[in-house]
PDB file of N, CA and C in Angstrom:
ATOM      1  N   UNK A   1     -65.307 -93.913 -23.236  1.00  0.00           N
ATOM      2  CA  UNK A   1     -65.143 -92.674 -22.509  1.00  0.00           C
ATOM      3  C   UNK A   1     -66.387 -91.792 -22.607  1.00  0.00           C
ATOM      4  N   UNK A   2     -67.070 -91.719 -24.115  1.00  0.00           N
ATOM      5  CA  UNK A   2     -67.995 -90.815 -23.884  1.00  0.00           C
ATOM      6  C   UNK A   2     -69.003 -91.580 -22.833  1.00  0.00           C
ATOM      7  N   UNK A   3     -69.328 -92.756 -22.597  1.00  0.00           N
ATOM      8  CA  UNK A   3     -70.229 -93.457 -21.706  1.00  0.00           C
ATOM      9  C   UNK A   3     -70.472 -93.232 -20.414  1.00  0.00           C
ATOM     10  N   UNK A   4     -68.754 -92.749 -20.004  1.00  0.00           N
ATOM     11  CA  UNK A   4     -68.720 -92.226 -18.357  1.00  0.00           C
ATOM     12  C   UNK A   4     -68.910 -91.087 -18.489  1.00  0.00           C
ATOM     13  N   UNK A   5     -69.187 -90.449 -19.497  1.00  0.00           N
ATOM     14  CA  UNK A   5     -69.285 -88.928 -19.431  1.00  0.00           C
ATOM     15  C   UNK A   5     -70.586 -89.000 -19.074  1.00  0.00           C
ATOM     16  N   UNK A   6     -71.444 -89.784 -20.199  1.00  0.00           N
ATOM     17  CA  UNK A   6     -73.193 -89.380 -20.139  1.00  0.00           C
ATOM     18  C   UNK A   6     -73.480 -89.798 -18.536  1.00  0.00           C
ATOM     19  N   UNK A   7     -73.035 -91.135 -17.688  1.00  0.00           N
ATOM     20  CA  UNK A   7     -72.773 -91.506 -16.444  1.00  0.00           C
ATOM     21  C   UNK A   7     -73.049 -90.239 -15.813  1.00  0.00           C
ATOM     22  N   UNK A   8     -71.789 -89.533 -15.600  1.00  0.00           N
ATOM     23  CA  UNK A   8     -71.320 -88.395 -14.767  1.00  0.00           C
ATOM     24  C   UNK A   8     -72.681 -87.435 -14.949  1.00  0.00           C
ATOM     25  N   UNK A   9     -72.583 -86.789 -16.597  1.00  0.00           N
ATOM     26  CA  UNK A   9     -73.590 -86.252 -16.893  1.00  0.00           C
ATOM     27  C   UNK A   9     -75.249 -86.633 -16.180  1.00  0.00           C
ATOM     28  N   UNK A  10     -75.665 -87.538 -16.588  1.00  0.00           N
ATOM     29  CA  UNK A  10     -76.849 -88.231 -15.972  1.00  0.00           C
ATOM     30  C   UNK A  10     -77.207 -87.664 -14.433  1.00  0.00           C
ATOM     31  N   UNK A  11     -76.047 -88.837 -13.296  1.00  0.00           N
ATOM     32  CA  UNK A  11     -75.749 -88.332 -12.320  1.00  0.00           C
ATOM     33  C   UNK A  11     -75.861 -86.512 -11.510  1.00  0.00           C
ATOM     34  N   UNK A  12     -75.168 -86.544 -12.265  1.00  0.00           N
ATOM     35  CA  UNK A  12     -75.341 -84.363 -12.187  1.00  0.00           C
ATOM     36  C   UNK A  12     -76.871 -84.244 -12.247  1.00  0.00           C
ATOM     37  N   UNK A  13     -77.238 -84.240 -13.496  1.00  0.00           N
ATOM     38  CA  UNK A  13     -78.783 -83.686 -13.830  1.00  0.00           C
ATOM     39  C   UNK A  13     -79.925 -84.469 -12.653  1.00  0.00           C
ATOM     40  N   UNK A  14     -79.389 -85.764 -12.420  1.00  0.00           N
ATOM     41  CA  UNK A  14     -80.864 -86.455 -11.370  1.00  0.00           C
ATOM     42  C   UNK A  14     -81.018 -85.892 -10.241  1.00  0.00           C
ATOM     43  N   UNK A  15     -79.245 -85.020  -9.543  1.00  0.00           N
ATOM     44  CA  UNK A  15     -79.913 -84.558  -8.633  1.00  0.00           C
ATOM     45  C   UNK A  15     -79.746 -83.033  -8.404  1.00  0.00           C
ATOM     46  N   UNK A  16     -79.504 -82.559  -9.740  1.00  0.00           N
ATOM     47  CA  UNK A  16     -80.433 -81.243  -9.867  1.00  0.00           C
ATOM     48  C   UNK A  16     -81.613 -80.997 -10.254  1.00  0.00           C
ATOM     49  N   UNK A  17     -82.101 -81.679 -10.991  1.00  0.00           N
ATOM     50  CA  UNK A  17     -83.074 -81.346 -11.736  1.00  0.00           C
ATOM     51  C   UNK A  17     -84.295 -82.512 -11.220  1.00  0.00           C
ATOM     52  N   UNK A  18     -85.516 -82.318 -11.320  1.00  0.00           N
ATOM     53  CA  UNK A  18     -86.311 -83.060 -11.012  1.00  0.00           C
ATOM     54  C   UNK A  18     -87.256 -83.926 -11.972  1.00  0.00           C
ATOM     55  N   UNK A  19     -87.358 -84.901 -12.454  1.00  0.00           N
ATOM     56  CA  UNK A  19     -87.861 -86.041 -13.270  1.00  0.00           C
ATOM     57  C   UNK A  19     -89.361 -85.397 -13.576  1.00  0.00           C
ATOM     58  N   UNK A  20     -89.995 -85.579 -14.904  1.00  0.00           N
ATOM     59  CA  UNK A  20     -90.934 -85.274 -15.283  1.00  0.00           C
ATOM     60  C   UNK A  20     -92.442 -85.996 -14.623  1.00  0.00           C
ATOM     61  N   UNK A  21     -92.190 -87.410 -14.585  1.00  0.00           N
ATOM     62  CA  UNK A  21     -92.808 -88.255 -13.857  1.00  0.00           C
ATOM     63  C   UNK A  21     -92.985 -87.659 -12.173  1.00  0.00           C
ATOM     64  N   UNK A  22     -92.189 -86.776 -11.749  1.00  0.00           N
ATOM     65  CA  UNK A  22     -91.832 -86.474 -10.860  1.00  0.00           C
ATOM     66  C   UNK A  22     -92.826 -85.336 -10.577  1.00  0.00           C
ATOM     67  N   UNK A  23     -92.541 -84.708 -11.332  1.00  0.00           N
ATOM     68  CA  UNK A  23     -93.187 -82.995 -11.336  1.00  0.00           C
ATOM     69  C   UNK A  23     -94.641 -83.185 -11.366  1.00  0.00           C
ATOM     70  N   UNK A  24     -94.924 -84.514 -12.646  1.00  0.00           N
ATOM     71  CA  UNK A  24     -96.189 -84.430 -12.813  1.00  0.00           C
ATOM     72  C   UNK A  24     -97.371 -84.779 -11.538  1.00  0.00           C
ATOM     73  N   UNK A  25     -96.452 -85.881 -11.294  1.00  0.00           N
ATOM     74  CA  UNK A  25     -97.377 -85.866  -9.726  1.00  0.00           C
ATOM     75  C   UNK A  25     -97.564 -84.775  -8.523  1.00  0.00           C
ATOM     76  N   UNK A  26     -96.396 -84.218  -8.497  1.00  0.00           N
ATOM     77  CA  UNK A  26     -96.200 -82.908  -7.143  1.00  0.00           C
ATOM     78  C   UNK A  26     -97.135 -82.358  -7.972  1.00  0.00           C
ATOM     79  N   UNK A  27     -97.902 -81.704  -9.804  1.00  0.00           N
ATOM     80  CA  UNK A  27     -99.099 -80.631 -10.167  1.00  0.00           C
ATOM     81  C   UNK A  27     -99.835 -81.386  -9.986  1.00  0.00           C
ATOM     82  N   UNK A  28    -100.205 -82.359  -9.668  1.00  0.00           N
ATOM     83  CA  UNK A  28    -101.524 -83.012  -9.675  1.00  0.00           C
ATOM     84  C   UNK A  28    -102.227 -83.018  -7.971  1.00  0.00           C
ATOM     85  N   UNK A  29    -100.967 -83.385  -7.188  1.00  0.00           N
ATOM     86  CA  UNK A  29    -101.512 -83.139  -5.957  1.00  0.00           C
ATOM     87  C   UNK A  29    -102.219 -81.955  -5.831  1.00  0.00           C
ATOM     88  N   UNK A  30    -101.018 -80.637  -6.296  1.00  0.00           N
ATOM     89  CA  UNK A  30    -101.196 -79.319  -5.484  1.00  0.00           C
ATOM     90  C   UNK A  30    -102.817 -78.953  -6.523  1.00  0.00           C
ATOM     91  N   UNK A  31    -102.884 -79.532  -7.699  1.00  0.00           N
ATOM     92  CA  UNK A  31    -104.241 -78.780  -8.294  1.00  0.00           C
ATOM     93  C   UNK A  31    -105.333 -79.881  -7.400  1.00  0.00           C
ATOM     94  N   UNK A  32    -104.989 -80.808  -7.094  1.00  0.00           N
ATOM     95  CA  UNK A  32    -106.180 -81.663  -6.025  1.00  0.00           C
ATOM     96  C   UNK A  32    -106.674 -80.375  -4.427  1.00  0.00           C
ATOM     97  N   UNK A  33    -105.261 -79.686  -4.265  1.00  0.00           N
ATOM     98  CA  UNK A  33    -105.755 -78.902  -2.916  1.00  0.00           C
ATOM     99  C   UNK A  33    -106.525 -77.429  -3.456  1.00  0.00           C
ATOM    100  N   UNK A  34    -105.983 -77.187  -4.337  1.00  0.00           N
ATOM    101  CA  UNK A  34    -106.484 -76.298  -4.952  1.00  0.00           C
ATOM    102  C   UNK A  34    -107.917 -76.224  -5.213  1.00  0.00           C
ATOM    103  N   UNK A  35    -108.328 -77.346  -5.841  1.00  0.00           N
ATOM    104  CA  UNK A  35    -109.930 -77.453  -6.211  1.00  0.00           C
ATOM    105  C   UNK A  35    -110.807 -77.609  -5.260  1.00  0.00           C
ATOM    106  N   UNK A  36    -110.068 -78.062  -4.326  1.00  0.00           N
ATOM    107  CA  UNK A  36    -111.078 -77.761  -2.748  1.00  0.00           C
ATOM    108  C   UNK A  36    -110.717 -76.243  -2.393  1.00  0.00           C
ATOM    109  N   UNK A  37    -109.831 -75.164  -2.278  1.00  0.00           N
ATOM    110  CA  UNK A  37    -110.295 -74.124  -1.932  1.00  0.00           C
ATOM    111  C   UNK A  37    -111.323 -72.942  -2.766  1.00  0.00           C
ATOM    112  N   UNK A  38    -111.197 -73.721  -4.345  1.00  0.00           N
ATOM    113  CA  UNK A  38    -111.924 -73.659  -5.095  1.00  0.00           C
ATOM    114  C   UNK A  38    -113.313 -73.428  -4.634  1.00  0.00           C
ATOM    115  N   UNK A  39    -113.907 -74.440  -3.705  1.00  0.00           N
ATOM    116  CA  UNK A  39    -115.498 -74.478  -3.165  1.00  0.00           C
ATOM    117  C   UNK A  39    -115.189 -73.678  -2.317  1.00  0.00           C
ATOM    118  N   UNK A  40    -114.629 -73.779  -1.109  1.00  0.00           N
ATOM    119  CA  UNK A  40    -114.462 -72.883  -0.187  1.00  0.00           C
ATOM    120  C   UNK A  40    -114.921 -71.422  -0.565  1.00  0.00           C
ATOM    121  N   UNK A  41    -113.942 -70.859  -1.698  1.00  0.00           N
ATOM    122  CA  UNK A  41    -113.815 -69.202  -1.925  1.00  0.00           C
ATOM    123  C   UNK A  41    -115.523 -69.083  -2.400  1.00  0.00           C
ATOM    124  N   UNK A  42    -115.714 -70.286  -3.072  1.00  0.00           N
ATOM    125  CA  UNK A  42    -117.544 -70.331  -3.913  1.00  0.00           C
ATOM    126  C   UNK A  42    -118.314 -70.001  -2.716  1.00  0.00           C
ATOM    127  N   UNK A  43    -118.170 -70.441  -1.691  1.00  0.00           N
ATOM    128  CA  UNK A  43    -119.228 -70.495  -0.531  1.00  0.00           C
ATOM    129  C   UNK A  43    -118.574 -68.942   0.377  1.00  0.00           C
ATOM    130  N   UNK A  44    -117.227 -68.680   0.471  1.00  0.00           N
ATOM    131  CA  UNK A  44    -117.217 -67.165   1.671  1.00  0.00           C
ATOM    132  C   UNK A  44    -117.913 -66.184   0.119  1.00  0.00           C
ATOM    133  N   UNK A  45    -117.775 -66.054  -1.337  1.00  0.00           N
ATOM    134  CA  UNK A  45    -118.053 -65.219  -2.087  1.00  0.00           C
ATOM    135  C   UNK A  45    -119.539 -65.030  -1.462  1.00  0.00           C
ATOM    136  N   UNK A  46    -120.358 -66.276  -1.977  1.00  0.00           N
ATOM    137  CA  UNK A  46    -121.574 -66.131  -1.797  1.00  0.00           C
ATOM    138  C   UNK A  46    -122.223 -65.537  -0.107  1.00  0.00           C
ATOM    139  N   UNK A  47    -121.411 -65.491   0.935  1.00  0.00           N
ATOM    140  CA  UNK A  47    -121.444 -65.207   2.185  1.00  0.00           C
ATOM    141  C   UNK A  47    -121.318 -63.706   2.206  1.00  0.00           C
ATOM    142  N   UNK A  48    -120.279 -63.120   1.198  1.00  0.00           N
ATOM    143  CA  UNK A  48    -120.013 -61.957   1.378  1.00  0.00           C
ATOM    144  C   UNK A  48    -120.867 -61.017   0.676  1.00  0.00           C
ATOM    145  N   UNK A  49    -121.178 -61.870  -0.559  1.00  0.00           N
ATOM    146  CA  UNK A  49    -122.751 -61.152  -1.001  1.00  0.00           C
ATOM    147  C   UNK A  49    -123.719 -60.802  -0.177  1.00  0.00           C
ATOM    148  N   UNK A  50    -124.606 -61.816   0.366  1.00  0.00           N
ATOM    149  CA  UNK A  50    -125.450 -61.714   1.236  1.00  0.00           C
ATOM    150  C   UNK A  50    -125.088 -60.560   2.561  1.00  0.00           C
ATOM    151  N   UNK A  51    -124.203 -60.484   3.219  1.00  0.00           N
ATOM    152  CA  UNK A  51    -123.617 -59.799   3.663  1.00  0.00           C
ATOM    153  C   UNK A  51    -123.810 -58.633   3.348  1.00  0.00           C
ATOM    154  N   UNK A  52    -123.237 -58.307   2.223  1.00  0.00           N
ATOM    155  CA  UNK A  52    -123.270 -56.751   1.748  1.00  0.00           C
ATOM    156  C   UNK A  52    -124.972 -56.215   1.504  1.00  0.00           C
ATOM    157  N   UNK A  53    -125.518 -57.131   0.824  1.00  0.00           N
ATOM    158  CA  UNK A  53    -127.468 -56.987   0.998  1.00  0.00           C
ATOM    159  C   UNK A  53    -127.140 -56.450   2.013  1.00  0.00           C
ATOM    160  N   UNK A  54    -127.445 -57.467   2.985  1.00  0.00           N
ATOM    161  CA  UNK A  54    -128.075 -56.722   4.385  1.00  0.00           C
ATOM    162  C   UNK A  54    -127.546 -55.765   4.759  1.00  0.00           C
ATOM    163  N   UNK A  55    -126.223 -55.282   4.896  1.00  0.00           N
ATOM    164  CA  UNK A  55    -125.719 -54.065   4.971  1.00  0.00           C
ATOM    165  C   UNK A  55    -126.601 -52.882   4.527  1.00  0.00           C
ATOM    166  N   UNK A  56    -126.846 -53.190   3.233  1.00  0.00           N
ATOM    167  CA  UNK A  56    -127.740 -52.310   2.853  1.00  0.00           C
ATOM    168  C   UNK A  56    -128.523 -51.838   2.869  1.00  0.00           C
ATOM    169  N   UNK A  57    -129.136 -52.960   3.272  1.00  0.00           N
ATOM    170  CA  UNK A  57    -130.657 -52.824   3.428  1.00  0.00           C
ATOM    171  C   UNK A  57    -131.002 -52.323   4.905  1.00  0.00           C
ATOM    172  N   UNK A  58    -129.855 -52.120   6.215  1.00  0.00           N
ATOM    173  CA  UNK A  58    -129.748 -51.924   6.988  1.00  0.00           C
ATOM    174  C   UNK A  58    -129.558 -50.547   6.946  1.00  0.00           C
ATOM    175  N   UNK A  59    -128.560 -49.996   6.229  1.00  0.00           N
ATOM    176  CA  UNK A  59    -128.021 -48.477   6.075  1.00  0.00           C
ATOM    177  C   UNK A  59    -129.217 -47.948   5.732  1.00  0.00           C
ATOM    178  N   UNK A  60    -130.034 -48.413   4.111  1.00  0.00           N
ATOM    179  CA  UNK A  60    -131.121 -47.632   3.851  1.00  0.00           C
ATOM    180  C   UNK A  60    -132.012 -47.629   4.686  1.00  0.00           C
ATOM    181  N   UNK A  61    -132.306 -48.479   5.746  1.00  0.00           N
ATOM    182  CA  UNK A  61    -133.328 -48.193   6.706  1.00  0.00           C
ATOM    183  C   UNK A  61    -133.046 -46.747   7.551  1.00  0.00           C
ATOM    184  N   UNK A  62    -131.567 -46.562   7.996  1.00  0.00           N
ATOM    185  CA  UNK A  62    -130.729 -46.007   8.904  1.00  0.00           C
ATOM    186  C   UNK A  62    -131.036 -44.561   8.235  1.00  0.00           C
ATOM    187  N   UNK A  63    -131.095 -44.546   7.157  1.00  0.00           N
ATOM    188  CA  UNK A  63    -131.163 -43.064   5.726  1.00  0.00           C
ATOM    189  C   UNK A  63    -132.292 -42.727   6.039  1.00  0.00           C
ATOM    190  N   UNK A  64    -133.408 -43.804   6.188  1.00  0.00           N
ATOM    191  CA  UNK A  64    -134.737 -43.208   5.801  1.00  0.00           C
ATOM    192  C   UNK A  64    -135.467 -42.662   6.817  1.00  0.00           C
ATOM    193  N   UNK A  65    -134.653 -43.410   8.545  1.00  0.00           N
ATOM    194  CA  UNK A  65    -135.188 -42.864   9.387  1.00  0.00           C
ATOM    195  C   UNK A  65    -134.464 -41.280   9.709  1.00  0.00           C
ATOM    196  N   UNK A  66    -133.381 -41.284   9.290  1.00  0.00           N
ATOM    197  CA  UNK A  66    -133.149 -39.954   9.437  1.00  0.00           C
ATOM    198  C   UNK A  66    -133.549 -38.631   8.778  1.00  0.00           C
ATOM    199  N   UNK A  67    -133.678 -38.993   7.486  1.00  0.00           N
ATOM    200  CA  UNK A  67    -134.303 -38.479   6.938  1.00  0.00           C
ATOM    201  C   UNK A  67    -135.695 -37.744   7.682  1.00  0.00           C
ATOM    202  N   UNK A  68    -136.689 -38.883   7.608  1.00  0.00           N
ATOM    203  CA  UNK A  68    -137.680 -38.649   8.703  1.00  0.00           C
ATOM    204  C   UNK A  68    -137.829 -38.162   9.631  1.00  0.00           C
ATOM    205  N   UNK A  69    -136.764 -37.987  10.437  1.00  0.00           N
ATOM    206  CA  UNK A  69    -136.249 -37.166  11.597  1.00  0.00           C
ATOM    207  C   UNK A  69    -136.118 -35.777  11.280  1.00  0.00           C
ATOM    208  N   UNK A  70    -135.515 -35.743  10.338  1.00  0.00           N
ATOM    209  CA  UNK A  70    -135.446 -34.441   9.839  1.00  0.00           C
ATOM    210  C   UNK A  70    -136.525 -33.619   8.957  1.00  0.00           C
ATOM    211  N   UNK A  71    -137.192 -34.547   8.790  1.00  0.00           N
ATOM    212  CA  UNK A  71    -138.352 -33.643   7.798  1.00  0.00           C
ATOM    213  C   UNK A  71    -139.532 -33.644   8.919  1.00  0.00           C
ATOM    214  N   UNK A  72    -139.386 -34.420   9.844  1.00  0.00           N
ATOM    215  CA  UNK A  72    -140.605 -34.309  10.985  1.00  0.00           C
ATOM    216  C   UNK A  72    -141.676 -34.704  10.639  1.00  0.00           C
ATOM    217  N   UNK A  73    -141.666 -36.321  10.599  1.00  0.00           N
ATOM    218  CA  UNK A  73    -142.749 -37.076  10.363  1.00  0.00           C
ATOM    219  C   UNK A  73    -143.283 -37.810  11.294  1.00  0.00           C
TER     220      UNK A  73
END
């Protein structure tokens, strides 16, 4: 009797619960997609740097001519 219990028991848990063997593969995929957006974010970071430079370096031009404008050069 306890045998059909662990049965029953067993049964219950396989299809609630999900197998370790199981899980381990579904983290392995999702850290496989992961490590490619990994490069991705490496390459828009470095995009958004550069970016912000020139911004800058654009504005301070934008400062200095006004400036100039105003002091009457």
């Amino acid at each position: 009797m306890s045998e059909l219990t662990k049965e029953a028991l067993t049964e219950f848990f396989d299809t609630r619960y999900v197998k370790k063997d199981d899980c381990d593969s579904t983290t392995h995929d999702i850290e496989k997609k992961l490590a490619n957006d990994d490069k991705r974010l490496a390459v828009i970071e470095l995009q958004v740097k550069i970016n912000n430079w020139l911004s800058l370096a654009i504005a301070g031009g934008v400062i200095a001519l006004v400036i100039k404008v105003f002091l009457g050069g």
